[in-house]
PDB file of N, CA and C in Angstrom:
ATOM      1  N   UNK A   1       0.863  -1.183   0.000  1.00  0.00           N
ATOM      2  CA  UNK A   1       0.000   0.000   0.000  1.00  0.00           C
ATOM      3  C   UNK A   1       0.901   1.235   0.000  1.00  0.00           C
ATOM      4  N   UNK A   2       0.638   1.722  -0.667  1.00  0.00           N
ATOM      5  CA  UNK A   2       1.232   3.456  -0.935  1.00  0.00           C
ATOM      6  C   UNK A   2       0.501   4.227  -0.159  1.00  0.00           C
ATOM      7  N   UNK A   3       1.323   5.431   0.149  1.00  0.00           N
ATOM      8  CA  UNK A   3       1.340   6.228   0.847  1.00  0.00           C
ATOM      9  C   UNK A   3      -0.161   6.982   0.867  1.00  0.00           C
ATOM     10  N   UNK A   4      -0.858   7.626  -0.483  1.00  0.00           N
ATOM     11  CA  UNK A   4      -1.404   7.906  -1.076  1.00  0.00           C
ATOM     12  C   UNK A   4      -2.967   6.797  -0.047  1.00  0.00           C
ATOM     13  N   UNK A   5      -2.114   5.697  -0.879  1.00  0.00           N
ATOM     14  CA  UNK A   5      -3.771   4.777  -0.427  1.00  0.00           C
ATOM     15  C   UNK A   5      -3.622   4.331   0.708  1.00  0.00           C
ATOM     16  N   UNK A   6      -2.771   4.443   1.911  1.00  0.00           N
ATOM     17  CA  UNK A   6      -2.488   4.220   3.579  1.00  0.00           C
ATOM     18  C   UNK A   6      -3.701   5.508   3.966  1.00  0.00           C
ATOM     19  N   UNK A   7      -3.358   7.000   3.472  1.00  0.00           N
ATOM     20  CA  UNK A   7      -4.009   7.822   3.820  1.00  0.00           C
ATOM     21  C   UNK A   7      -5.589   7.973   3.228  1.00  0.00           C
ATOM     22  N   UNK A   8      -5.717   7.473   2.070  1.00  0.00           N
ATOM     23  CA  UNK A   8      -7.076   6.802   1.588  1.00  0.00           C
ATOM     24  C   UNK A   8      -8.128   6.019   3.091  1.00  0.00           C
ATOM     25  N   UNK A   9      -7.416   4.806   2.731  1.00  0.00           N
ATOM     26  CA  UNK A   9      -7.661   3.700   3.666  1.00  0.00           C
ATOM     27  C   UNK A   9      -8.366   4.294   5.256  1.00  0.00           C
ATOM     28  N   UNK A  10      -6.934   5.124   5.837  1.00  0.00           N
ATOM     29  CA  UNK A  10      -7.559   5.758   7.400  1.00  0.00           C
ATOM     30  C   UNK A  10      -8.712   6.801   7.090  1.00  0.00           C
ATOM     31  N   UNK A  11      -8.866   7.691   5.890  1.00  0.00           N
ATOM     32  CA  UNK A  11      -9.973   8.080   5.522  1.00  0.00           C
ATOM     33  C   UNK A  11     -10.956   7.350   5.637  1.00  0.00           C
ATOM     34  N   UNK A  12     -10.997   6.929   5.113  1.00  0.00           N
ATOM     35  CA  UNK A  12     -12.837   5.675   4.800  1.00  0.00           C
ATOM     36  C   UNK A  12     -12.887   5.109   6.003  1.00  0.00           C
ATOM     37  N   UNK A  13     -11.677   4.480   6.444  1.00  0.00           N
ATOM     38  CA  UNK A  13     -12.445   3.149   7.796  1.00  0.00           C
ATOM     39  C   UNK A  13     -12.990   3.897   8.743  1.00  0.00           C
ATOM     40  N   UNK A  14     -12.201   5.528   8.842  1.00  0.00           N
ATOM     41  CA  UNK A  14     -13.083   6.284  10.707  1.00  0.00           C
ATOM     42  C   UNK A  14     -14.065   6.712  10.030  1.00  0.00           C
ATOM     43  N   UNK A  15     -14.908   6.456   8.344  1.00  0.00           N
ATOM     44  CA  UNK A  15     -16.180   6.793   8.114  1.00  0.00           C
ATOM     45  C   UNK A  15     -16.780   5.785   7.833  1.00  0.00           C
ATOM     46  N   UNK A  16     -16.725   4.417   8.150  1.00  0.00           N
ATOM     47  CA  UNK A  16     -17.525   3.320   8.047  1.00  0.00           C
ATOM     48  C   UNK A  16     -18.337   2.926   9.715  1.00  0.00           C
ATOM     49  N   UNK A  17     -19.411   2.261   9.070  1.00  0.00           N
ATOM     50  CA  UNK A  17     -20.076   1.931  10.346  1.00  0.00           C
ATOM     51  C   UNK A  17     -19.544   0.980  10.750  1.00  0.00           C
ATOM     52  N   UNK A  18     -19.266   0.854  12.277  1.00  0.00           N
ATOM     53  CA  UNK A  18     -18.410   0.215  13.371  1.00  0.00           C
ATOM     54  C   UNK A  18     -18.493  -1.692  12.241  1.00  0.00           C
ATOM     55  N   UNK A  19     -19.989  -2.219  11.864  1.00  0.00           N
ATOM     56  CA  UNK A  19     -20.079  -3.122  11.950  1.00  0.00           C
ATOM     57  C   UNK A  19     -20.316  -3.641  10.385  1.00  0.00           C
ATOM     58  N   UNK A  20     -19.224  -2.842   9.523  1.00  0.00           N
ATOM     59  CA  UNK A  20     -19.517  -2.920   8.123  1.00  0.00           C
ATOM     60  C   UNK A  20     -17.567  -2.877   8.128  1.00  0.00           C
ATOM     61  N   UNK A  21     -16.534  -2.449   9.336  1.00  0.00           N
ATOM     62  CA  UNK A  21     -15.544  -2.860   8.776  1.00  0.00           C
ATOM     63  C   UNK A  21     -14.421  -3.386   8.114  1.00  0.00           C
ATOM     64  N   UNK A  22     -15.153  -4.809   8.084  1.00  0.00           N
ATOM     65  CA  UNK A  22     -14.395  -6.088   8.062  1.00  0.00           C
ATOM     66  C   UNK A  22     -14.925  -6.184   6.198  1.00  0.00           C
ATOM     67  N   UNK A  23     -16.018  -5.446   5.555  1.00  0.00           N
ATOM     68  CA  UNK A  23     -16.289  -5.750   4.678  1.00  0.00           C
ATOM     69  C   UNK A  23     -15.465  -4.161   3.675  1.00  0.00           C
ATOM     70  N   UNK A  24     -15.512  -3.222   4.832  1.00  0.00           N
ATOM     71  CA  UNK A  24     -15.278  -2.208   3.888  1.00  0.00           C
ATOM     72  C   UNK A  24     -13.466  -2.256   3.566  1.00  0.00           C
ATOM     73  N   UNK A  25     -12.561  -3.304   4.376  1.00  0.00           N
ATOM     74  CA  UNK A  25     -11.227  -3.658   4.254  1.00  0.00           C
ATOM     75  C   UNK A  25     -11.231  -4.368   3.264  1.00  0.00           C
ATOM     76  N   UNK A  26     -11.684  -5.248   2.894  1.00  0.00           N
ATOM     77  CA  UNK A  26     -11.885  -6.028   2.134  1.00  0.00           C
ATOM     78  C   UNK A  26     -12.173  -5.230   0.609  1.00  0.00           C
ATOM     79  N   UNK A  27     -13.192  -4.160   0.413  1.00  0.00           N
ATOM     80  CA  UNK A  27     -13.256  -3.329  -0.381  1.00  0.00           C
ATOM     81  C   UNK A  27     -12.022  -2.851  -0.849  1.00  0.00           C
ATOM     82  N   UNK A  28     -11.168  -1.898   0.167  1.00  0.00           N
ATOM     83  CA  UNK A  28     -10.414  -1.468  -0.008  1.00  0.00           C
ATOM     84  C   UNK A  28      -9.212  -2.014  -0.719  1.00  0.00           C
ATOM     85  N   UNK A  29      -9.135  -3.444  -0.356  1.00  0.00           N
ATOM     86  CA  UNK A  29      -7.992  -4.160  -1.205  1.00  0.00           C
ATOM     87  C   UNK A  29      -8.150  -4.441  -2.393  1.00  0.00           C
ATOM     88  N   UNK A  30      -9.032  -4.859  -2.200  1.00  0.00           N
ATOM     89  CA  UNK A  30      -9.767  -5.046  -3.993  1.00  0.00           C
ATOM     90  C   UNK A  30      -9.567  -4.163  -5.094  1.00  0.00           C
ATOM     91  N   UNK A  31      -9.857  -2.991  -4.568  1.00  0.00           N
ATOM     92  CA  UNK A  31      -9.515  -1.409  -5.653  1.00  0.00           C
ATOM     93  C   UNK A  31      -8.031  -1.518  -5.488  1.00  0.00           C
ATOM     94  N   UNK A  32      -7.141  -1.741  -4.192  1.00  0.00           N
ATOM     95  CA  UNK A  32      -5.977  -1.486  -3.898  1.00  0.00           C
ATOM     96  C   UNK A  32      -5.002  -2.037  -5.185  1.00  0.00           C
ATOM     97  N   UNK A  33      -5.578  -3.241  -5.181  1.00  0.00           N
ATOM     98  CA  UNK A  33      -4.744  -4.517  -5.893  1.00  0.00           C
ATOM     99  C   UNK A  33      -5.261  -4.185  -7.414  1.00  0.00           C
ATOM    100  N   UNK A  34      -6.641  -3.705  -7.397  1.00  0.00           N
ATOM    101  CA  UNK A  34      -6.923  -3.211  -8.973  1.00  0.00           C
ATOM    102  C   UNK A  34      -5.761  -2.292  -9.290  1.00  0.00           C
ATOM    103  N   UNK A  35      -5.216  -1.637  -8.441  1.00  0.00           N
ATOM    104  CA  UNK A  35      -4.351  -0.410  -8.708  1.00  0.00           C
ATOM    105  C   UNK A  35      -3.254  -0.788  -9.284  1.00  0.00           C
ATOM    106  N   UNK A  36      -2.880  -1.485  -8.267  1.00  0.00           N
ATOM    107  CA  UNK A  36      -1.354  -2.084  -8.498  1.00  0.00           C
ATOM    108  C   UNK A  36      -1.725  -3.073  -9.943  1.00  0.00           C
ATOM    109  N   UNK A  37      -2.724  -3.488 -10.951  1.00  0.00           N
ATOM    110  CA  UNK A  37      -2.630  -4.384 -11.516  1.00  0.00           C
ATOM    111  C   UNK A  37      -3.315  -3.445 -12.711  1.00  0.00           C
ATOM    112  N   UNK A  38      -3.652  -2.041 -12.945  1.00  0.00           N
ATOM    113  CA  UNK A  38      -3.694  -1.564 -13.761  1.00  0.00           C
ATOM    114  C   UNK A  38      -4.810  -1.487 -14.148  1.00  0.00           C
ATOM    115  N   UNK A  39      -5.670  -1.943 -13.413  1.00  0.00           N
ATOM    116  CA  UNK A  39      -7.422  -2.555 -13.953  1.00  0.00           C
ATOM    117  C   UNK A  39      -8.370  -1.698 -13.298  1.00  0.00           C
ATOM    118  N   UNK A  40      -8.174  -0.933 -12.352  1.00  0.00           N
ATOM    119  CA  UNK A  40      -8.660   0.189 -11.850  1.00  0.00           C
ATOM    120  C   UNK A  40      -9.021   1.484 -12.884  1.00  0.00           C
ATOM    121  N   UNK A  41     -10.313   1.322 -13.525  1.00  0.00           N
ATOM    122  CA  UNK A  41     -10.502   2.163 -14.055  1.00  0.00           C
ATOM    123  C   UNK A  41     -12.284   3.176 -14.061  1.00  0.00           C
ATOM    124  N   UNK A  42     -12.832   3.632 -14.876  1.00  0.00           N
ATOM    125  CA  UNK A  42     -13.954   4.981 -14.170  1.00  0.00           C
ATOM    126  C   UNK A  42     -15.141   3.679 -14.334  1.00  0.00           C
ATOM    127  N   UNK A  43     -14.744   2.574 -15.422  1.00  0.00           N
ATOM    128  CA  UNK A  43     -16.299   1.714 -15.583  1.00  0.00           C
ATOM    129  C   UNK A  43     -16.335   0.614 -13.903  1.00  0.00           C
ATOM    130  N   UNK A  44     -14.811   0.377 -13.398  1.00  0.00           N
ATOM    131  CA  UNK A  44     -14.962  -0.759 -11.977  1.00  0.00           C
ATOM    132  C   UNK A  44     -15.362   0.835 -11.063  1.00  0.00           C
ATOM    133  N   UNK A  45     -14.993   1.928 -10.804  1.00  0.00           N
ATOM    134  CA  UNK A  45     -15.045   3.071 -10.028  1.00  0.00           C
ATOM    135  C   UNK A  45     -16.844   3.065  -9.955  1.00  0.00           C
ATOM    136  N   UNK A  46     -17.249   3.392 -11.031  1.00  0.00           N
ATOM    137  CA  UNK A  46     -19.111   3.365 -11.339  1.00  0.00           C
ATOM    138  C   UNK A  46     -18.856   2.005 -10.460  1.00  0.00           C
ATOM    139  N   UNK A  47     -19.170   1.601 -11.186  1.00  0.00           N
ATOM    140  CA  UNK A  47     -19.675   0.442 -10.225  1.00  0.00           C
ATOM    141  C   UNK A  47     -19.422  -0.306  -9.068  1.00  0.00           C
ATOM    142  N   UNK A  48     -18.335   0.090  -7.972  1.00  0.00           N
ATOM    143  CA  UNK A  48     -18.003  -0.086  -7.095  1.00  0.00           C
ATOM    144  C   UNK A  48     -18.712   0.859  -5.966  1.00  0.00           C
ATOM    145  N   UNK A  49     -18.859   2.124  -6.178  1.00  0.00           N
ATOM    146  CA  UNK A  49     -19.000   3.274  -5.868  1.00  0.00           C
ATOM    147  C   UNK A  49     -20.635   2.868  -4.920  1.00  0.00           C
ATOM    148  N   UNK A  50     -21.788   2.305  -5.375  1.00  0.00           N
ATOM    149  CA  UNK A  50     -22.435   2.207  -4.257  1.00  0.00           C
ATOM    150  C   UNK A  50     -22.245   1.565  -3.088  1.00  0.00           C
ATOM    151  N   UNK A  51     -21.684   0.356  -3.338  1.00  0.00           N
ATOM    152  CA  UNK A  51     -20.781  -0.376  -2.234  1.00  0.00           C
ATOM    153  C   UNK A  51     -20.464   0.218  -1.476  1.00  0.00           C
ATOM    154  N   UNK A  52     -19.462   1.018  -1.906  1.00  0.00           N
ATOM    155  CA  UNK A  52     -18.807   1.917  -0.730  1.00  0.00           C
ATOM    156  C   UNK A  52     -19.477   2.686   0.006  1.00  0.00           C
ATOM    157  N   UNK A  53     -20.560   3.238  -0.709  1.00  0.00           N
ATOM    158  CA  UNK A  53     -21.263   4.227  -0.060  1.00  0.00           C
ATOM    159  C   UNK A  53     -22.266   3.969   1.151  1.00  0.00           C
ATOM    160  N   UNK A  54     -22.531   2.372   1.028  1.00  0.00           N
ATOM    161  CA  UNK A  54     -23.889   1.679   1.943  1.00  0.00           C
ATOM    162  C   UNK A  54     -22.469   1.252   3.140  1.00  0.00           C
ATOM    163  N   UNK A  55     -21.537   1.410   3.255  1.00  0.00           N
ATOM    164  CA  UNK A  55     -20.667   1.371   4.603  1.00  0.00           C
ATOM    165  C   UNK A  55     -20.766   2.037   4.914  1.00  0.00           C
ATOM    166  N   UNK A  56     -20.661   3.409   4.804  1.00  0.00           N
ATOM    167  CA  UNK A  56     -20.140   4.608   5.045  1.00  0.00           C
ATOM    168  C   UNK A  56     -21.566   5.160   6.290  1.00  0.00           C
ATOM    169  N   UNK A  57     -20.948   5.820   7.264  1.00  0.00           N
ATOM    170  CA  UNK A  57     -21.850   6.130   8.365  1.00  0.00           C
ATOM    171  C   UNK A  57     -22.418   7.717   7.361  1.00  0.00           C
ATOM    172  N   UNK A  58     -24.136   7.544   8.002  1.00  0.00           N
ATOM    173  CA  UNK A  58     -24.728   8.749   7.268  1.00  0.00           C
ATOM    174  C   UNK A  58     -24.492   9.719   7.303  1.00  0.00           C
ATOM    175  N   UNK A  59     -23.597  10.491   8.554  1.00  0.00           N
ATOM    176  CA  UNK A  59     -23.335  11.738   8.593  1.00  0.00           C
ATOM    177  C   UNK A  59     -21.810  12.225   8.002  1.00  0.00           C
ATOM    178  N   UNK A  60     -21.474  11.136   7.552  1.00  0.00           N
ATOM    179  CA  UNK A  60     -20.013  11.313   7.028  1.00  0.00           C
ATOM    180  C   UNK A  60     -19.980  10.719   5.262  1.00  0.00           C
ATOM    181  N   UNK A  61     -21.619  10.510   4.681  1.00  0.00           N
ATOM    182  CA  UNK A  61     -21.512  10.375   3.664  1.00  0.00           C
ATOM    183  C   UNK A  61     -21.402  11.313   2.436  1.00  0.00           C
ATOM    184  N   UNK A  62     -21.676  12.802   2.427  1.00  0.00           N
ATOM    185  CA  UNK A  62     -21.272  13.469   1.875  1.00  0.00           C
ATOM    186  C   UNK A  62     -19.601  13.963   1.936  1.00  0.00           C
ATOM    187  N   UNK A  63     -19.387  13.700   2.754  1.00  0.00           N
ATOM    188  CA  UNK A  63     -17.876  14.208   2.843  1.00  0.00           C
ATOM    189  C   UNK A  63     -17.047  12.627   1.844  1.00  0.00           C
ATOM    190  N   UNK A  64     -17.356  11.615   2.109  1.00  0.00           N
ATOM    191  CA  UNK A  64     -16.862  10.617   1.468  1.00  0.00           C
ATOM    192  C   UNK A  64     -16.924  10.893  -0.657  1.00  0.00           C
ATOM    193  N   UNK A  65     -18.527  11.228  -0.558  1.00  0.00           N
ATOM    194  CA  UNK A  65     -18.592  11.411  -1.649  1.00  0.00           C
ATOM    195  C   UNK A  65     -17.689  12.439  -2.123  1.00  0.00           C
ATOM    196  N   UNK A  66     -17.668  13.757  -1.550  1.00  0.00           N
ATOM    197  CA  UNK A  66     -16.336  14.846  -1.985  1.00  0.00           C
ATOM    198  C   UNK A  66     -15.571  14.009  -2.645  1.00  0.00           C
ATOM    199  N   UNK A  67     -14.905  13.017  -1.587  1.00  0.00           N
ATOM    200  CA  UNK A  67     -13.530  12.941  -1.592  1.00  0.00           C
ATOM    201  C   UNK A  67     -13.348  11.669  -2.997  1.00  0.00           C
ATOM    202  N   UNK A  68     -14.311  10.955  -3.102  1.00  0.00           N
ATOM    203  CA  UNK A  68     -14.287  10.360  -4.002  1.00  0.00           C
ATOM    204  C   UNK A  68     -14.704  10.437  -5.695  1.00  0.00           C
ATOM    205  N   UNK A  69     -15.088  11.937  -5.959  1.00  0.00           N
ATOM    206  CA  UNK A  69     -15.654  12.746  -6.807  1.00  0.00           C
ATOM    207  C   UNK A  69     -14.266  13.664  -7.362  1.00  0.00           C
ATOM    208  N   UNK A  70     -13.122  13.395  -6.168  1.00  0.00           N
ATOM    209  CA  UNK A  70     -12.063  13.978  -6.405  1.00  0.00           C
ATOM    210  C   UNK A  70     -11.050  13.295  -7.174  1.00  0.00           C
ATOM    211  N   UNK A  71     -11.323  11.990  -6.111  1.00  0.00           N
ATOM    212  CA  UNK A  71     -10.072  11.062  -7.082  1.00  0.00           C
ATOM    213  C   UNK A  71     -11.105  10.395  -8.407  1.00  0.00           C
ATOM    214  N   UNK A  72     -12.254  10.631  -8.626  1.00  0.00           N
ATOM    215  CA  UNK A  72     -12.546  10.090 -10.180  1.00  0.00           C
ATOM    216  C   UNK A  72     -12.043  11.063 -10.685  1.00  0.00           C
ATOM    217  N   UNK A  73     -12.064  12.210 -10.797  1.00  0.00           N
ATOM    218  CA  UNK A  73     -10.975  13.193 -11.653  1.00  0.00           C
ATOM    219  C   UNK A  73     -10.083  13.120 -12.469  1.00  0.00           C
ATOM    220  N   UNK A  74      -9.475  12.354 -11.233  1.00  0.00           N
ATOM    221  CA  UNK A  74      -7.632  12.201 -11.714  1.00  0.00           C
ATOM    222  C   UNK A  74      -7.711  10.549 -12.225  1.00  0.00           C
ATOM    223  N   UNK A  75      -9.096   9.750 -12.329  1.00  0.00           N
ATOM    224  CA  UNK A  75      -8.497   8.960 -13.279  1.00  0.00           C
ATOM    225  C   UNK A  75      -8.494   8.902 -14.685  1.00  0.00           C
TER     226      UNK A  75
END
């Protein structure tokens, strides 16, 4: 994990619900390893993207979305 996606990672998990963590790690590697394997791109992003979002605690789901509206950008 890169630096980049270490600071990703502590992002999202203190915005997941206590009892969705074990699934939203699991998420995270998945894109992680898409990364490292080049396959990470805006059509797996769409479609990953609700996933992520049904972890994510409600009052911290707009801020998630920001942040993930940011890095579709830059892919």
């Amino acid at each position: 994990m890169n630096q980049g996606q270490q600071m990703f990672y502590n992002f999202f998990i203190e915005r997941v619900k206590d009892e969705k963590k074990v699934e939203a790690k699991t998420l995270l590697e998945e894109g992680f390893a898409r990364q490292a394997a080049g396959t990470f791109d805006k059509a797996y992003f769409q479609e990953i993207m609700p996933k992520y979002y049904e972890l994510v605690k409600p009052e911290a789901l707009e801020e998630v979305k920001e942040a993930m509206a940011h890095f579709r950008s830059n892919l």
